[in-house]
Protein backbone atom coordinates (compact mmCIF):
# COMPACT_ATOMS: atom_id res chain seq x y z
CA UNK A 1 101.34 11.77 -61.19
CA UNK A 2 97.97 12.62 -61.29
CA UNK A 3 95.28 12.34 -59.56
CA UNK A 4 91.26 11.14 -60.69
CA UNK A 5 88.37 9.70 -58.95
CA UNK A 6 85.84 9.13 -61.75
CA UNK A 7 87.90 11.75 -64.32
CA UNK A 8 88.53 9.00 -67.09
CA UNK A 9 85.04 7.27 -66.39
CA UNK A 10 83.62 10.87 -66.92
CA UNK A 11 85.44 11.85 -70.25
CA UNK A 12 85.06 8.59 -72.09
CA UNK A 13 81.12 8.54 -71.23
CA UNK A 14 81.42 12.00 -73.42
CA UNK A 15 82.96 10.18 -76.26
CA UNK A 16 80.34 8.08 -78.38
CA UNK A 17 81.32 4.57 -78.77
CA UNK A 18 82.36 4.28 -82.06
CA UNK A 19 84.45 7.06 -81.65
CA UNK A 20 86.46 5.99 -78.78
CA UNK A 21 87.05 2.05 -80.02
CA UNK A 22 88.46 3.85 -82.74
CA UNK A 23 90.82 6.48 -81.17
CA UNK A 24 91.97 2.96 -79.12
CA UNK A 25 92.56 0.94 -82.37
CA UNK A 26 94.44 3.72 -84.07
CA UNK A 27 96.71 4.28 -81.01
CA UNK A 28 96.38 1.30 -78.29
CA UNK A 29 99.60 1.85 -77.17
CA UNK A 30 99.03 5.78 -76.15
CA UNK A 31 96.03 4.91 -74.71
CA UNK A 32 97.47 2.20 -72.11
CA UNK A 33 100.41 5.11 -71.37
CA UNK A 34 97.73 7.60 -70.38
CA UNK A 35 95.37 4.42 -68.36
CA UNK A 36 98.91 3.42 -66.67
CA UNK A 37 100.33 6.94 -65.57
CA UNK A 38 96.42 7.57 -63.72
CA UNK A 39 96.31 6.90 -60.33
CA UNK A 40 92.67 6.52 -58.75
CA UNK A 41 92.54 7.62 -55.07
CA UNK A 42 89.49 8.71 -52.96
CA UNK A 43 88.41 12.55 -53.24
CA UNK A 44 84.58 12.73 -52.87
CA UNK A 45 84.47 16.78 -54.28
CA UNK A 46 81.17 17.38 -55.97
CA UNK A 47 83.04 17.67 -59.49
CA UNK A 48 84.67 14.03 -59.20
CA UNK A 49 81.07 12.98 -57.95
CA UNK A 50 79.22 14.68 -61.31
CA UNK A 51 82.50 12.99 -62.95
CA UNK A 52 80.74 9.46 -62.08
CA UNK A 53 77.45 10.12 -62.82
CA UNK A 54 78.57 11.81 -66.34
CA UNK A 55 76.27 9.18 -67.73
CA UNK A 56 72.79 10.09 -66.83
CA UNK A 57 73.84 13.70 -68.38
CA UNK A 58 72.12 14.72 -72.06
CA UNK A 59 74.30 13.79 -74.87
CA UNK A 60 74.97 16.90 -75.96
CA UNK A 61 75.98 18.02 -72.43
CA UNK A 62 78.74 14.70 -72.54
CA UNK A 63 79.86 16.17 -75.66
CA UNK A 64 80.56 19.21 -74.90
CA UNK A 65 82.52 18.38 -71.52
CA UNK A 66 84.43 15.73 -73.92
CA UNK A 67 85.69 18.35 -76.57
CA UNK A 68 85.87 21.10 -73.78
CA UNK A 69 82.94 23.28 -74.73
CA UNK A 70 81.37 22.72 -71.08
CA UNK A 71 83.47 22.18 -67.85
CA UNK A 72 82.05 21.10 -64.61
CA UNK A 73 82.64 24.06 -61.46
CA UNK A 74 82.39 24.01 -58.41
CA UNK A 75 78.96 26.41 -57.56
CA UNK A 76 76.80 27.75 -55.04
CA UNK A 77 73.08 29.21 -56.16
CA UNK A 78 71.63 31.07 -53.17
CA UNK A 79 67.91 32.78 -52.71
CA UNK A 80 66.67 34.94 -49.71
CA UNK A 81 62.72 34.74 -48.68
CA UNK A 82 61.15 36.70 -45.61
CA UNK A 83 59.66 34.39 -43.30
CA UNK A 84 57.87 37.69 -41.23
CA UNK A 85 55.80 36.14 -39.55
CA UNK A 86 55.40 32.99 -41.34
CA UNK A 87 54.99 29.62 -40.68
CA UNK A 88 55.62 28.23 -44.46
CA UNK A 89 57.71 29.99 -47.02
CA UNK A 90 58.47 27.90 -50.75
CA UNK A 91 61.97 29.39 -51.46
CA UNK A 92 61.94 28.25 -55.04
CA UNK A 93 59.38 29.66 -57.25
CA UNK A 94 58.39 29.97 -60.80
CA UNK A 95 57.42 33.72 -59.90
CA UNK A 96 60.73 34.75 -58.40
CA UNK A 97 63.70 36.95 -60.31
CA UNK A 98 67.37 37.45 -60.14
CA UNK A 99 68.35 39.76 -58.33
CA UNK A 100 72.43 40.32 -57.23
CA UNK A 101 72.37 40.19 -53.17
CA UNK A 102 69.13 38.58 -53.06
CA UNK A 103 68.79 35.67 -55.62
CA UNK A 104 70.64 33.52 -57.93
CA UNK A 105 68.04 31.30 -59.32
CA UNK A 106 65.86 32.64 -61.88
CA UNK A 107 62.34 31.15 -61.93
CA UNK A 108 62.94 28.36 -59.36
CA UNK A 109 64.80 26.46 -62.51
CA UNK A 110 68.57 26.01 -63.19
CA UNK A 111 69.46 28.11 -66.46
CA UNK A 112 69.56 26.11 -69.98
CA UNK A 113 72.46 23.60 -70.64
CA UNK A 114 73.98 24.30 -67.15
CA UNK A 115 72.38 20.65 -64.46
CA UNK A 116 74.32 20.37 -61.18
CA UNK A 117 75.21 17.72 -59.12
CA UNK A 118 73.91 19.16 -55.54
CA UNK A 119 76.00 18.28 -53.07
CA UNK A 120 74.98 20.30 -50.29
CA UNK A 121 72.82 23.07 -48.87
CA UNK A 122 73.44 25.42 -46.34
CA UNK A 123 70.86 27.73 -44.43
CA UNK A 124 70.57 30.96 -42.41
CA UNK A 125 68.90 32.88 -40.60
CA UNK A 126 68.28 36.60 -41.04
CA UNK A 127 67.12 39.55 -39.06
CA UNK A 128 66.89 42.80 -39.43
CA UNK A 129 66.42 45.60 -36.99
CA UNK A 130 64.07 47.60 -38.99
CA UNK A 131 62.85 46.67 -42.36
CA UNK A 132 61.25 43.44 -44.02
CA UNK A 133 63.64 41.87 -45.86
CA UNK A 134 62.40 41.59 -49.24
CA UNK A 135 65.45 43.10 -51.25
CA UNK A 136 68.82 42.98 -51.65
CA UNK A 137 69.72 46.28 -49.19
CA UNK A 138 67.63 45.04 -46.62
CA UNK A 139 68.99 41.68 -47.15
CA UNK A 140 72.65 43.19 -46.80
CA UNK A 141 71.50 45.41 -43.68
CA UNK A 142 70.43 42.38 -41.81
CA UNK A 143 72.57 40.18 -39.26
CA UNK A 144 72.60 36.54 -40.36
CA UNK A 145 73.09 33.44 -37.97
CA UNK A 146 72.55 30.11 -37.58
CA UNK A 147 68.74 29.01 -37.65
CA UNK A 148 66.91 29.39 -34.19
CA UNK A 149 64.53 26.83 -32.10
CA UNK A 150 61.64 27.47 -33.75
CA UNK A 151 63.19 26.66 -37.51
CA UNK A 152 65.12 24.14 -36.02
CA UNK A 153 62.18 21.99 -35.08
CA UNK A 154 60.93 22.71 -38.28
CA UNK A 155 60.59 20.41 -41.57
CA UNK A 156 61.80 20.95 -45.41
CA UNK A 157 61.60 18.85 -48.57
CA UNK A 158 63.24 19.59 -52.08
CA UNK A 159 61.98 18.32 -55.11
CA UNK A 160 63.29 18.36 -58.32
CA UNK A 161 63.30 16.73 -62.01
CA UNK A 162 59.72 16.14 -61.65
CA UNK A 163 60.10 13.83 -58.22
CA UNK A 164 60.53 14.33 -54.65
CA UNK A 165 64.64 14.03 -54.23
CA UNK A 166 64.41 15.10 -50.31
CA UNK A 167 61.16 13.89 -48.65
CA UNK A 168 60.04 15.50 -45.75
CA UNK A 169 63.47 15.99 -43.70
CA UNK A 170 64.38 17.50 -40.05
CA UNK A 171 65.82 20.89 -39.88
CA UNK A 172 67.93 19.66 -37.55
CA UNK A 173 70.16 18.91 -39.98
CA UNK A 174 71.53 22.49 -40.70
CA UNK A 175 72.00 22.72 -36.91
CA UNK A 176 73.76 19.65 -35.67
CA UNK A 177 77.26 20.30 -35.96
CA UNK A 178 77.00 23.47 -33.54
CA UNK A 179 78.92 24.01 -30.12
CA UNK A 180 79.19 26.55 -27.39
CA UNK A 181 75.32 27.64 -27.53
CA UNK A 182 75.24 31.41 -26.86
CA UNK A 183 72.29 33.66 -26.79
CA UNK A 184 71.88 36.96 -28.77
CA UNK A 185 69.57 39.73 -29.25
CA UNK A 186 68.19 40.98 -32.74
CA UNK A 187 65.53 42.84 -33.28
CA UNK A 188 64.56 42.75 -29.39
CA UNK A 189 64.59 38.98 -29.89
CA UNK A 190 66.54 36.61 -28.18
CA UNK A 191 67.42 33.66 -29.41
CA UNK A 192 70.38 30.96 -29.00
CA UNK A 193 72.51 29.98 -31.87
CA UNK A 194 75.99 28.35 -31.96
CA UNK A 195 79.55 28.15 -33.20
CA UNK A 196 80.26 25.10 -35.59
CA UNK A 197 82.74 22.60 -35.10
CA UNK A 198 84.75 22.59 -38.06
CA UNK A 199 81.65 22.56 -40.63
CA UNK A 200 80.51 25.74 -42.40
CA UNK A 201 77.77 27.30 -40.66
CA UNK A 202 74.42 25.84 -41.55
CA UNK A 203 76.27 23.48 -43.84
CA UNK A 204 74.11 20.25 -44.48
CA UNK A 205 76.09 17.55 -46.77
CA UNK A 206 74.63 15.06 -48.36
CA UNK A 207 75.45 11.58 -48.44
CA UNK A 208 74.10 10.98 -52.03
CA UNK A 209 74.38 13.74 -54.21
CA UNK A 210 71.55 14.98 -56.75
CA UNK A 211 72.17 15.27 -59.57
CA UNK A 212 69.35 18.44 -61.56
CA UNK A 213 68.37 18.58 -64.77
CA UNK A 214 68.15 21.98 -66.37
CA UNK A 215 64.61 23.83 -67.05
CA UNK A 216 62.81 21.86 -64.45
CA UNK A 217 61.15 23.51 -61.51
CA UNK A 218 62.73 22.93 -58.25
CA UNK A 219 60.95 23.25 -55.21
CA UNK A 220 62.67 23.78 -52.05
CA UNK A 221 59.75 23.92 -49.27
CA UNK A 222 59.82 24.64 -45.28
CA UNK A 223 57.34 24.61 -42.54
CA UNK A 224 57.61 25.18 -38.95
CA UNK A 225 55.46 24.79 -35.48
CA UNK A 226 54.82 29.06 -34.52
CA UNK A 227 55.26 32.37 -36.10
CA UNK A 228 58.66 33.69 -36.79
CA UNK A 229 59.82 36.63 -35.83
CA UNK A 230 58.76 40.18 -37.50
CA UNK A 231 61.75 41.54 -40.24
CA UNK A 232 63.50 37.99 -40.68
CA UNK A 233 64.40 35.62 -43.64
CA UNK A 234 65.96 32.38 -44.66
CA UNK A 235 68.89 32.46 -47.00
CA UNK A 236 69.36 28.97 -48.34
CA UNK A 237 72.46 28.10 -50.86
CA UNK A 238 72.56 25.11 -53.05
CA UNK A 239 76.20 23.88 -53.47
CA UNK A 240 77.27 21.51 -55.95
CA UNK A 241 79.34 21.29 -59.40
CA UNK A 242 77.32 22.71 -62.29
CA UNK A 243 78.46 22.58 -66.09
CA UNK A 244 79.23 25.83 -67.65
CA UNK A 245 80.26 26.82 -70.81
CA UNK A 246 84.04 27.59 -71.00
């Protein structure tokens, strides 16, 4: 038997009305088979979440997840900024590039055709022992670890389809599921940082996912209270379920 939470609410809100009554008339009773062989149980993944809200979506996007043009994937978008010395850095940016090891989001926008329910974000901190890190080989040279003190009091927001979706919000947030504090050196800087309790590292989950639209700027912005330390970076990931072609 299988198993849906928001599946059949998702695929009929692809099917345009008039179509679907009449699929139903032409075959009521293989329609109440398929209705009466689903069983609904709770499973809160971000695809069966973007399954639910398949209704704010474009029509053309419904369509194509109904006839199986699109499908819906589980995804995570990440982008690396130096924060050298910084006490701001906007990670999302009309002005930035893809670039494999170093960013996955091309102009601070989601690409055509392809919105995402974001479900989560995680973030990390970066150091490295000689070099700013403002590529993807001194991005992959660096040690990365959970954010310090000085982040951690810190403050993002995210906005997003022409609104603010994540007002001014603690940093706290990618920190609070940490145990065991230890202290480590990088760089000639100490700093503590922590093991997580079951979470992923610098995992933040939201409680109400957000759902993007495509070929809107996204801003993802962070400030914090002193300089950060020379040769470091933030490497934030959005996770969610995005529609792709198939």
């Amino acid at each position: 038997m299988a198993d849906f939470d928001g599946e059949i609410e998702g695929i009929l809100a692809g099917i345009p009305d008039e179509e679907l009554i009449g699929a139903v008339r032409r075959n009521p009773r293989a329609f109440r088979k398929i209705v009466g062989r689903t069983k609904v149980v709770s499973n809160p993944n971000s695809r069966n979440e973007l399954a639910k809200r398949m209704g704010y979506l474009k029509g053309d996007i419904r369509g194509g997840l109904a006839n199986r043009q699109l499908q819906s994937v589980e995804s995570g978008l990440f982008v690396i900024k130096s924060i050298s010395n910084k006490q701001h850095v906007k990670m999302l940016q009309d002005s930035d590039n893809k670039e494999t090891g170093f960013s996955m989001i091309n102009g601070g926008k989601l690409e055509k055709g392809e919105p995402m329910l974001l479900s989560g974000i995680t973030m990390l901190f970066g150091a490295n022992k000689n070099d700013a890190i403002e590529d993807s080989v001194t991005a992959a040279e660096a040690v990365w670890q959970p954010i310090p003190d000085v982040l951690r009091l810190g403050q993002f927001e995210f906005k997003g389809n022409g609104k603010t979706l994540i007002p001014w919000h603690t940093m706290e947030v990618f920190a609070r599921s940490y145990q065991n504090s230890f202290v480590d050196t990088v760089n000639g800087i100490g700093y503590a940082y922590a093991m997580g309790s079951g979470s992923p590292v610098g995992y933040y989950k939201f409680d109400n996912p957000k759902l993007i639209e495509t070929q809107t700027a996204m801003e993802f912005n962070i400030e914090w209270g002193a300089n950060a330390p020379e040769n470091t970076a933030l490497f934030v990931c959005f996770h969610g379920s995005r529609v792709y072609k198939h």
